[in-house]
N, C-alpha and C. Protein backbone atom coordinates (compact mmCIF):
# COMPACT_ATOMS: atom_id res chain seq x y z
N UNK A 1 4.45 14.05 2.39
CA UNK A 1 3.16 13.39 2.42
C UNK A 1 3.27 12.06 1.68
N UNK A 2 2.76 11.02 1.94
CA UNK A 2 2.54 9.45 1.55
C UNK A 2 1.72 9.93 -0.16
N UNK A 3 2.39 9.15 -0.50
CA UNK A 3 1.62 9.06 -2.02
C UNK A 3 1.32 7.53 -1.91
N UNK A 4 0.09 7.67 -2.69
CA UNK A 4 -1.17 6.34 -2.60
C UNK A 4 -1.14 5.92 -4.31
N UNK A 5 -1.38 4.96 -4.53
CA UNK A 5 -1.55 4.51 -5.89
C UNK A 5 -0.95 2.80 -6.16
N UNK A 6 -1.28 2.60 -6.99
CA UNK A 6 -1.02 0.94 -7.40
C UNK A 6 -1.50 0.49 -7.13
N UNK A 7 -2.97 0.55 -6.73
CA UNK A 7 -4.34 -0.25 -6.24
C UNK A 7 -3.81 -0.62 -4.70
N UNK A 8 -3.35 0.75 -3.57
CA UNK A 8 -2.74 -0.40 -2.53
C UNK A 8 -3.94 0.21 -1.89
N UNK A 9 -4.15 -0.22 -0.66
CA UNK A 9 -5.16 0.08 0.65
C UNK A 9 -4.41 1.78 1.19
N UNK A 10 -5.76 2.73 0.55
CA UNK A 10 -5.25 4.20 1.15
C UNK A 10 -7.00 4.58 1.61
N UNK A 11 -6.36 5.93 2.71
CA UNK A 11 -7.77 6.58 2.67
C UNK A 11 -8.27 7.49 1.91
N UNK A 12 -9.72 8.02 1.84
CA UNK A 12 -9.90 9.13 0.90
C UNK A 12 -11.25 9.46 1.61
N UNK A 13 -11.16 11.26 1.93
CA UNK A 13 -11.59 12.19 2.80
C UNK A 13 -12.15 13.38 1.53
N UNK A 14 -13.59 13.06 1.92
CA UNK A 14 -14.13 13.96 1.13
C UNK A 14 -15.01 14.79 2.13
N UNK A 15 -14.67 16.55 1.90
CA UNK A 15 -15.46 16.94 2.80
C UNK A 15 -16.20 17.86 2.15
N UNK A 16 -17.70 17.85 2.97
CA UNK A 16 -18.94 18.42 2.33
C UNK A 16 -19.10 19.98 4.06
N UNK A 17 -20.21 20.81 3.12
CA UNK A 17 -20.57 21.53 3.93
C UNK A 17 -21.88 21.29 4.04
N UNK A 18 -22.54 21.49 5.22
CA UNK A 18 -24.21 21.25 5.41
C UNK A 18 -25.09 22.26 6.12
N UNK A 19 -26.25 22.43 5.72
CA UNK A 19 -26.94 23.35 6.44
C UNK A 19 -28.16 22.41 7.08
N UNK A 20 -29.29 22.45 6.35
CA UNK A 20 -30.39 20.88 6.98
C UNK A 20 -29.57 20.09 5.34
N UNK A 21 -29.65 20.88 4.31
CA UNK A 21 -29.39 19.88 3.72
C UNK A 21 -27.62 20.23 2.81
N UNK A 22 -27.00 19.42 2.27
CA UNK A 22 -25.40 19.84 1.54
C UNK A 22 -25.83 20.60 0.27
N UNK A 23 -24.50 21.73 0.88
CA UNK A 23 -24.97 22.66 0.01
C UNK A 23 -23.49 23.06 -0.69
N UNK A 24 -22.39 22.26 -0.27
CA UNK A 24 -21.34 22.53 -0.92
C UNK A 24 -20.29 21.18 -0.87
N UNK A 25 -19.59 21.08 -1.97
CA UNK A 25 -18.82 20.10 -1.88
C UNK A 25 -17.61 20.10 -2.88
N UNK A 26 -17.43 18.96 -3.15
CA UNK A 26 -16.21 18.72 -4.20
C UNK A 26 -16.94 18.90 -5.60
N UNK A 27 -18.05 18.68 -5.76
CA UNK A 27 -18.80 18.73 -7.08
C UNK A 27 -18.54 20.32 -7.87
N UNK A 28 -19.77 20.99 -6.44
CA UNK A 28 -19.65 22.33 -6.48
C UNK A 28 -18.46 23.06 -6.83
N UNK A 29 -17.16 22.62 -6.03
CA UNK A 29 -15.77 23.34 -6.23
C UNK A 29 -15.39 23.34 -7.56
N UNK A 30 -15.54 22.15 -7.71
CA UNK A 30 -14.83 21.76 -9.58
C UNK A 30 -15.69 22.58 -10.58
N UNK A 31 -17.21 22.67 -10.47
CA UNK A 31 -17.90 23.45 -10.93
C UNK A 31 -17.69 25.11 -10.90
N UNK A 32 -17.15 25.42 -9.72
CA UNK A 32 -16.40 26.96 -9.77
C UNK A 32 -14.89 26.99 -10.36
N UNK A 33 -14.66 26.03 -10.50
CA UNK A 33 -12.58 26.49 -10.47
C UNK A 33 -13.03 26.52 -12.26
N UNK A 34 -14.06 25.29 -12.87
CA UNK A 34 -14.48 25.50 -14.23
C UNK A 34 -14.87 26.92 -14.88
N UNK A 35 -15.78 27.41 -13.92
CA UNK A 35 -16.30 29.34 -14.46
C UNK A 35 -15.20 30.06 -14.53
N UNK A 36 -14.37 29.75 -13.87
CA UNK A 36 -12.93 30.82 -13.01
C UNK A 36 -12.61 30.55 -14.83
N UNK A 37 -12.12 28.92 -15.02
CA UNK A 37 -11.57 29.43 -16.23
C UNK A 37 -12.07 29.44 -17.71
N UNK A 38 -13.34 29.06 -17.68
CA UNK A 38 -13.81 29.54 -18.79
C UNK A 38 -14.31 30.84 -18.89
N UNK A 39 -15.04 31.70 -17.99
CA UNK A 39 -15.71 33.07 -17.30
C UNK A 39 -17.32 32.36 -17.88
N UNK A 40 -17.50 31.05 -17.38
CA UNK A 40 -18.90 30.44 -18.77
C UNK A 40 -19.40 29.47 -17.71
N UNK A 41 -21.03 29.54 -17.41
CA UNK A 41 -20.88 28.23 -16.42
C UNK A 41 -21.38 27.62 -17.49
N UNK A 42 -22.12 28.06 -18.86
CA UNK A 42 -22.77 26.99 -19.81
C UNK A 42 -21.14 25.98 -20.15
N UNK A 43 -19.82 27.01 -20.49
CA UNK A 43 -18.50 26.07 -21.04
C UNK A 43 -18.60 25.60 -19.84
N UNK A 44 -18.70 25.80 -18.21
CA UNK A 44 -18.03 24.91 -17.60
C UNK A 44 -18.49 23.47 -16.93
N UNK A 45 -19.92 23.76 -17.07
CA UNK A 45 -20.99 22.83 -16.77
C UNK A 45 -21.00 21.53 -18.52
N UNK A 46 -20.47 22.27 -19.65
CA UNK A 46 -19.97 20.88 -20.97
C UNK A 46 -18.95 20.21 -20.63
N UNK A 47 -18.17 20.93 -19.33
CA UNK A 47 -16.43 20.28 -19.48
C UNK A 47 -16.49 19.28 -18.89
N UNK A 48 -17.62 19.26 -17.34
CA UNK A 48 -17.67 18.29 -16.47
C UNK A 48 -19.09 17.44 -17.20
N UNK A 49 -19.66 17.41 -18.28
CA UNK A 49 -20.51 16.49 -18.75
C UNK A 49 -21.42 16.96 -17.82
N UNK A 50 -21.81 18.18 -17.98
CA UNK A 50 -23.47 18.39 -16.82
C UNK A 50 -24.09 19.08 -17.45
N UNK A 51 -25.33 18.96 -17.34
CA UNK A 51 -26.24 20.06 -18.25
C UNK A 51 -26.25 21.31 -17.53
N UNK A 52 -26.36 22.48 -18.56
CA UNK A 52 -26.82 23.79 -18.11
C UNK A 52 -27.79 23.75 -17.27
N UNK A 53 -28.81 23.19 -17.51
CA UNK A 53 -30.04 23.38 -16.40
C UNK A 53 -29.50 22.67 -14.87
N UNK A 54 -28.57 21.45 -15.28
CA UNK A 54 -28.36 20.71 -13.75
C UNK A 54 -27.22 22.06 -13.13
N UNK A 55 -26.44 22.40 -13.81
CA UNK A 55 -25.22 23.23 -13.34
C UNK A 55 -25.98 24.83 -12.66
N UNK A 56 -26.90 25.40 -13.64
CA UNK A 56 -28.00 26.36 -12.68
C UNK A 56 -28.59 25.91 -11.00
N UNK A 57 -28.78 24.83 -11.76
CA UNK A 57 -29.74 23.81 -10.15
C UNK A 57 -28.37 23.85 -8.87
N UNK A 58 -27.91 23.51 -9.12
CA UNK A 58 -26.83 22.87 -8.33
C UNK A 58 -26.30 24.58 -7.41
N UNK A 59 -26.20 25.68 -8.58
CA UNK A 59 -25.82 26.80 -7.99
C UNK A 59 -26.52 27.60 -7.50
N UNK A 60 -27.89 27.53 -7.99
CA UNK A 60 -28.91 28.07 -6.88
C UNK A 60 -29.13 27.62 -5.75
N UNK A 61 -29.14 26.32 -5.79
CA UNK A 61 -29.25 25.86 -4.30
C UNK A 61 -28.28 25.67 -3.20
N UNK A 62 -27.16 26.10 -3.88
CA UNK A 62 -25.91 26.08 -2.94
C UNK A 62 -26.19 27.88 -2.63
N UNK A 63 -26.20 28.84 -3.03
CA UNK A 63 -26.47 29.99 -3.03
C UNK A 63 -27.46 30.18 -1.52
N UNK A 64 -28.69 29.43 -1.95
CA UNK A 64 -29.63 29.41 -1.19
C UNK A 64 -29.48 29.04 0.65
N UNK A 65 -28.49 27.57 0.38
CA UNK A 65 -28.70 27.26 1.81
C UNK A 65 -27.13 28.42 2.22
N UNK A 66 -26.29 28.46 1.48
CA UNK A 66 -25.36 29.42 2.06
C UNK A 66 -25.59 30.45 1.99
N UNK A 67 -26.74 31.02 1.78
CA UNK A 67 -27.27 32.24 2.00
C UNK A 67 -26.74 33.60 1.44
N UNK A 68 -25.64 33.92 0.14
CA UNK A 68 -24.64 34.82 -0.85
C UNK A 68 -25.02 33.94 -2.07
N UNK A 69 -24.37 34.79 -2.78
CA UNK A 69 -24.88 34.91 -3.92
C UNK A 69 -22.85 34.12 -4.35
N UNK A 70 -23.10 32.80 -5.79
CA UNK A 70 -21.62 32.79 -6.05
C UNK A 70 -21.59 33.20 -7.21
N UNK A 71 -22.43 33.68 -8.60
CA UNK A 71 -22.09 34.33 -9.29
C UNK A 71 -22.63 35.66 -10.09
N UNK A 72 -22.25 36.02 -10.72
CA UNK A 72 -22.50 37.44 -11.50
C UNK A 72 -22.63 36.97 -12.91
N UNK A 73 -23.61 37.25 -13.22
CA UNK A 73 -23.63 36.67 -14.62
C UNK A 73 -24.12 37.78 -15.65
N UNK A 74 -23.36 37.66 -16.44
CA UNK A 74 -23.77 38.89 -18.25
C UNK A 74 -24.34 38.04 -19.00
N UNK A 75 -25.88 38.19 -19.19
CA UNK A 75 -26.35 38.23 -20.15
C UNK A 75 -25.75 38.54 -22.11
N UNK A 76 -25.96 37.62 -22.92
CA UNK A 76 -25.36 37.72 -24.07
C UNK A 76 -25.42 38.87 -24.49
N UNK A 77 -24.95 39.56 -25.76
CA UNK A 77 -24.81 40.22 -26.53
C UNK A 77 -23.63 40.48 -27.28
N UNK A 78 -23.31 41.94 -27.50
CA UNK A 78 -22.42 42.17 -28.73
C UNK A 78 -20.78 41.71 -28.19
N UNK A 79 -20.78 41.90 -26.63
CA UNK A 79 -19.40 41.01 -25.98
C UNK A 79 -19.73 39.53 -25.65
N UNK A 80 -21.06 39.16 -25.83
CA UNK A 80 -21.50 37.85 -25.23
C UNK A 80 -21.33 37.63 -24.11
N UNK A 81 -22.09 36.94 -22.97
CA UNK A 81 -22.57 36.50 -22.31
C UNK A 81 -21.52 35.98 -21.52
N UNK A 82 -21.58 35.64 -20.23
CA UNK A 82 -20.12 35.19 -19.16
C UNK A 82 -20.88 34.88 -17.82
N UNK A 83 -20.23 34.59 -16.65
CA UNK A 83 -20.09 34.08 -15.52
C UNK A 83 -18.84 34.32 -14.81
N UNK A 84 -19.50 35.26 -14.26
CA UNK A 84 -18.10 35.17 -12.98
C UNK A 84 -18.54 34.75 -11.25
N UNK A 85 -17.15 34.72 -10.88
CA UNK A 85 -17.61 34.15 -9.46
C UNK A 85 -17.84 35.84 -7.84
N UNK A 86 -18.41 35.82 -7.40
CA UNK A 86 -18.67 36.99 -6.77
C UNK A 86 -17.27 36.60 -5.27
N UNK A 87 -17.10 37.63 -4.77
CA UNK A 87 -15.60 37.76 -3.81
C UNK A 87 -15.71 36.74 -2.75
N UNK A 88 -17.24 36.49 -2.12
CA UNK A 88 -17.54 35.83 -1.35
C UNK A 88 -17.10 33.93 -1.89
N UNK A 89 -17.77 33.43 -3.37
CA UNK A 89 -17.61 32.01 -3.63
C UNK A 89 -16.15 32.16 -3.66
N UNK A 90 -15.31 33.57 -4.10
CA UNK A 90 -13.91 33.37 -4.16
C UNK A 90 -12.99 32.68 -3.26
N UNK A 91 -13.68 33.57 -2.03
CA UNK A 91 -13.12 32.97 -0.71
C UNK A 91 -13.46 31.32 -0.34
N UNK A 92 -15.02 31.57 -0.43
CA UNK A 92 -15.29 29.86 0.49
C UNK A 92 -14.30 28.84 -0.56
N UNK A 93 -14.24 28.90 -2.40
CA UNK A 93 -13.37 27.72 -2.31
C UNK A 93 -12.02 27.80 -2.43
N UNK A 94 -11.98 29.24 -2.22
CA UNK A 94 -9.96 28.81 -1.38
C UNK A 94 -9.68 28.59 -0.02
N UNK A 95 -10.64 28.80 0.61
CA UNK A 95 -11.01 28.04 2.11
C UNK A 95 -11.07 27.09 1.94
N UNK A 96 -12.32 26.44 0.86
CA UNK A 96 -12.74 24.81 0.83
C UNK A 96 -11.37 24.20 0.61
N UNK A 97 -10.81 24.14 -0.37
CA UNK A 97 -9.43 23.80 -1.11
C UNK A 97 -8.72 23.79 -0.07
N UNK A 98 -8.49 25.15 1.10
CA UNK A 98 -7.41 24.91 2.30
C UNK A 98 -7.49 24.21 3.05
N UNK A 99 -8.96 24.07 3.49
CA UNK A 99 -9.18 23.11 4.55
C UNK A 99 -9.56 21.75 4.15
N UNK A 100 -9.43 21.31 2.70
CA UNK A 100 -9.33 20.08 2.30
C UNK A 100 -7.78 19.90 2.43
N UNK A 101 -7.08 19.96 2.33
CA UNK A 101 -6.20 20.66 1.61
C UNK A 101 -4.98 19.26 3.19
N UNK A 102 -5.34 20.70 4.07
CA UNK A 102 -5.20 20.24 5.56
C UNK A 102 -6.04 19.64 6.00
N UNK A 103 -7.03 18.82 5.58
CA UNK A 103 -7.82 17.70 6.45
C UNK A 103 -7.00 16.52 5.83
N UNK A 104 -6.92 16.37 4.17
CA UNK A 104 -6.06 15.33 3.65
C UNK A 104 -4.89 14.98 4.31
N UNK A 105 -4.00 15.77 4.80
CA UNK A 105 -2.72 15.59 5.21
C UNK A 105 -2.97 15.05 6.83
N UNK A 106 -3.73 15.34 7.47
CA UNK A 106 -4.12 15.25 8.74
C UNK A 106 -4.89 13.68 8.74
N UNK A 107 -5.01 13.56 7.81
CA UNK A 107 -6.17 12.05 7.48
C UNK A 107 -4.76 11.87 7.24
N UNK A 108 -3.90 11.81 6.13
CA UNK A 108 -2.80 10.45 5.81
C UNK A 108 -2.07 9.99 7.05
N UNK A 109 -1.48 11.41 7.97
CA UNK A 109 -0.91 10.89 8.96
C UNK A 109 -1.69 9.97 9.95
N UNK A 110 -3.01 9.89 10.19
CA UNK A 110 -4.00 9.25 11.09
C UNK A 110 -3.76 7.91 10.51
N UNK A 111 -4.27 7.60 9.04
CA UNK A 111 -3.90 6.27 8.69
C UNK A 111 -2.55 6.03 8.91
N UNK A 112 -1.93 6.38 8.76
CA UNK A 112 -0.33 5.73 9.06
C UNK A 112 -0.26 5.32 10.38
N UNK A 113 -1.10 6.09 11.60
CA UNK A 113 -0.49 5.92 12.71
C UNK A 113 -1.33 4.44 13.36
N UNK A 114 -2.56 4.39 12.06
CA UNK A 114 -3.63 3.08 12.69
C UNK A 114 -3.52 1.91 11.83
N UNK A 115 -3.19 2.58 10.76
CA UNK A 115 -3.26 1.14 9.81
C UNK A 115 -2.15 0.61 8.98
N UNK A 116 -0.62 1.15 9.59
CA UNK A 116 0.20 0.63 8.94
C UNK A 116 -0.03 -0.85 9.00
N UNK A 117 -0.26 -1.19 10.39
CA UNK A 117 0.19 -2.73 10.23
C UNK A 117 -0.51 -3.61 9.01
N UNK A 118 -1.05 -3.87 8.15
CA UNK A 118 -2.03 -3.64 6.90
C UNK A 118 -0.58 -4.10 5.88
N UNK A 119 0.06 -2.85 5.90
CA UNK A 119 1.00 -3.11 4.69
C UNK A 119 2.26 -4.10 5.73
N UNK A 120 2.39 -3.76 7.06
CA UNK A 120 3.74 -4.97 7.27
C UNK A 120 2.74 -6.14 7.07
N UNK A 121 1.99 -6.73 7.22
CA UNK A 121 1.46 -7.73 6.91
C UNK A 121 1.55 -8.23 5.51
N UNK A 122 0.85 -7.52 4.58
CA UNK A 122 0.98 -7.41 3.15
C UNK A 122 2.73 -7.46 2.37
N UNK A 123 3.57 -6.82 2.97
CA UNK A 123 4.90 -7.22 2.59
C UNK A 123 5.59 -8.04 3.32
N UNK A 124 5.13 -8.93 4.36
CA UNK A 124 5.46 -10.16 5.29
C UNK A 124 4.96 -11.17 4.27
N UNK A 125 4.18 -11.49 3.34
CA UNK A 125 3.89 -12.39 2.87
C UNK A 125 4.03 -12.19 1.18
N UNK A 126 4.89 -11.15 1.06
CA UNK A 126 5.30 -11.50 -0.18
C UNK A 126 6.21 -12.23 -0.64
């Protein structure tokens, strides 16, 4: 696969899921792979600089238009309090992740096949 970097001209493929309105994305993902490893959406919603209340918001309403439930949550006490992800969010973001995964690679080869001429140009005039 083409590696991109040094400020040159690359593409970048971000893919969302939608119902009437987006209910899953790259936000969301990073926000689960965070619970996975803290078992905390309060730790994982501080790591990405989001508030607890926005990080609730964000997962109810992804819940909602995808219609499952993505986590299980324990209430505090004498083991304290946690977040886990239920089998179903397990799957969609190792799906999401796969099929980003393979859309990225499928996007680099597309640019290569349309927009090399870009860089022979760009190293013709160096």
């Amino acid at each position: 696969m083409q590696k991109f970097g040094d400020n040159k001209l690359h593409p970048k493929l971000t893919l969302q899921l939608f119902t009437d309105d987006k209910c899953f994305g790259p936000g969301v993902a990073v926000l689960l792979e965070k619970i996975i490893e803290h078992n905390s959406l309060r730790q994982a919603a501080s790591d990405i600089n989001m508030s607890y209340s926005k990080a609730w918001t964000i997962i109810r309403r992804a819940e909602k238009e995808l219609g499952f439930a993505l986590l299980v949550s324990k209430t505090g006490g004498a083991d304290g309090g946690g977040a886990t992800l239920t089998d179903e969010a397990m799957r969609l973001l190792r799906s999401f992740r796969e099929c980003e995964q393979e859309l990225n690679a499928y996007c680099c080869t597309k640019y290569t096949e349309y927009f090399s001429w870009i860089s022979d140009i760009s190293n013709k005039e160096k």
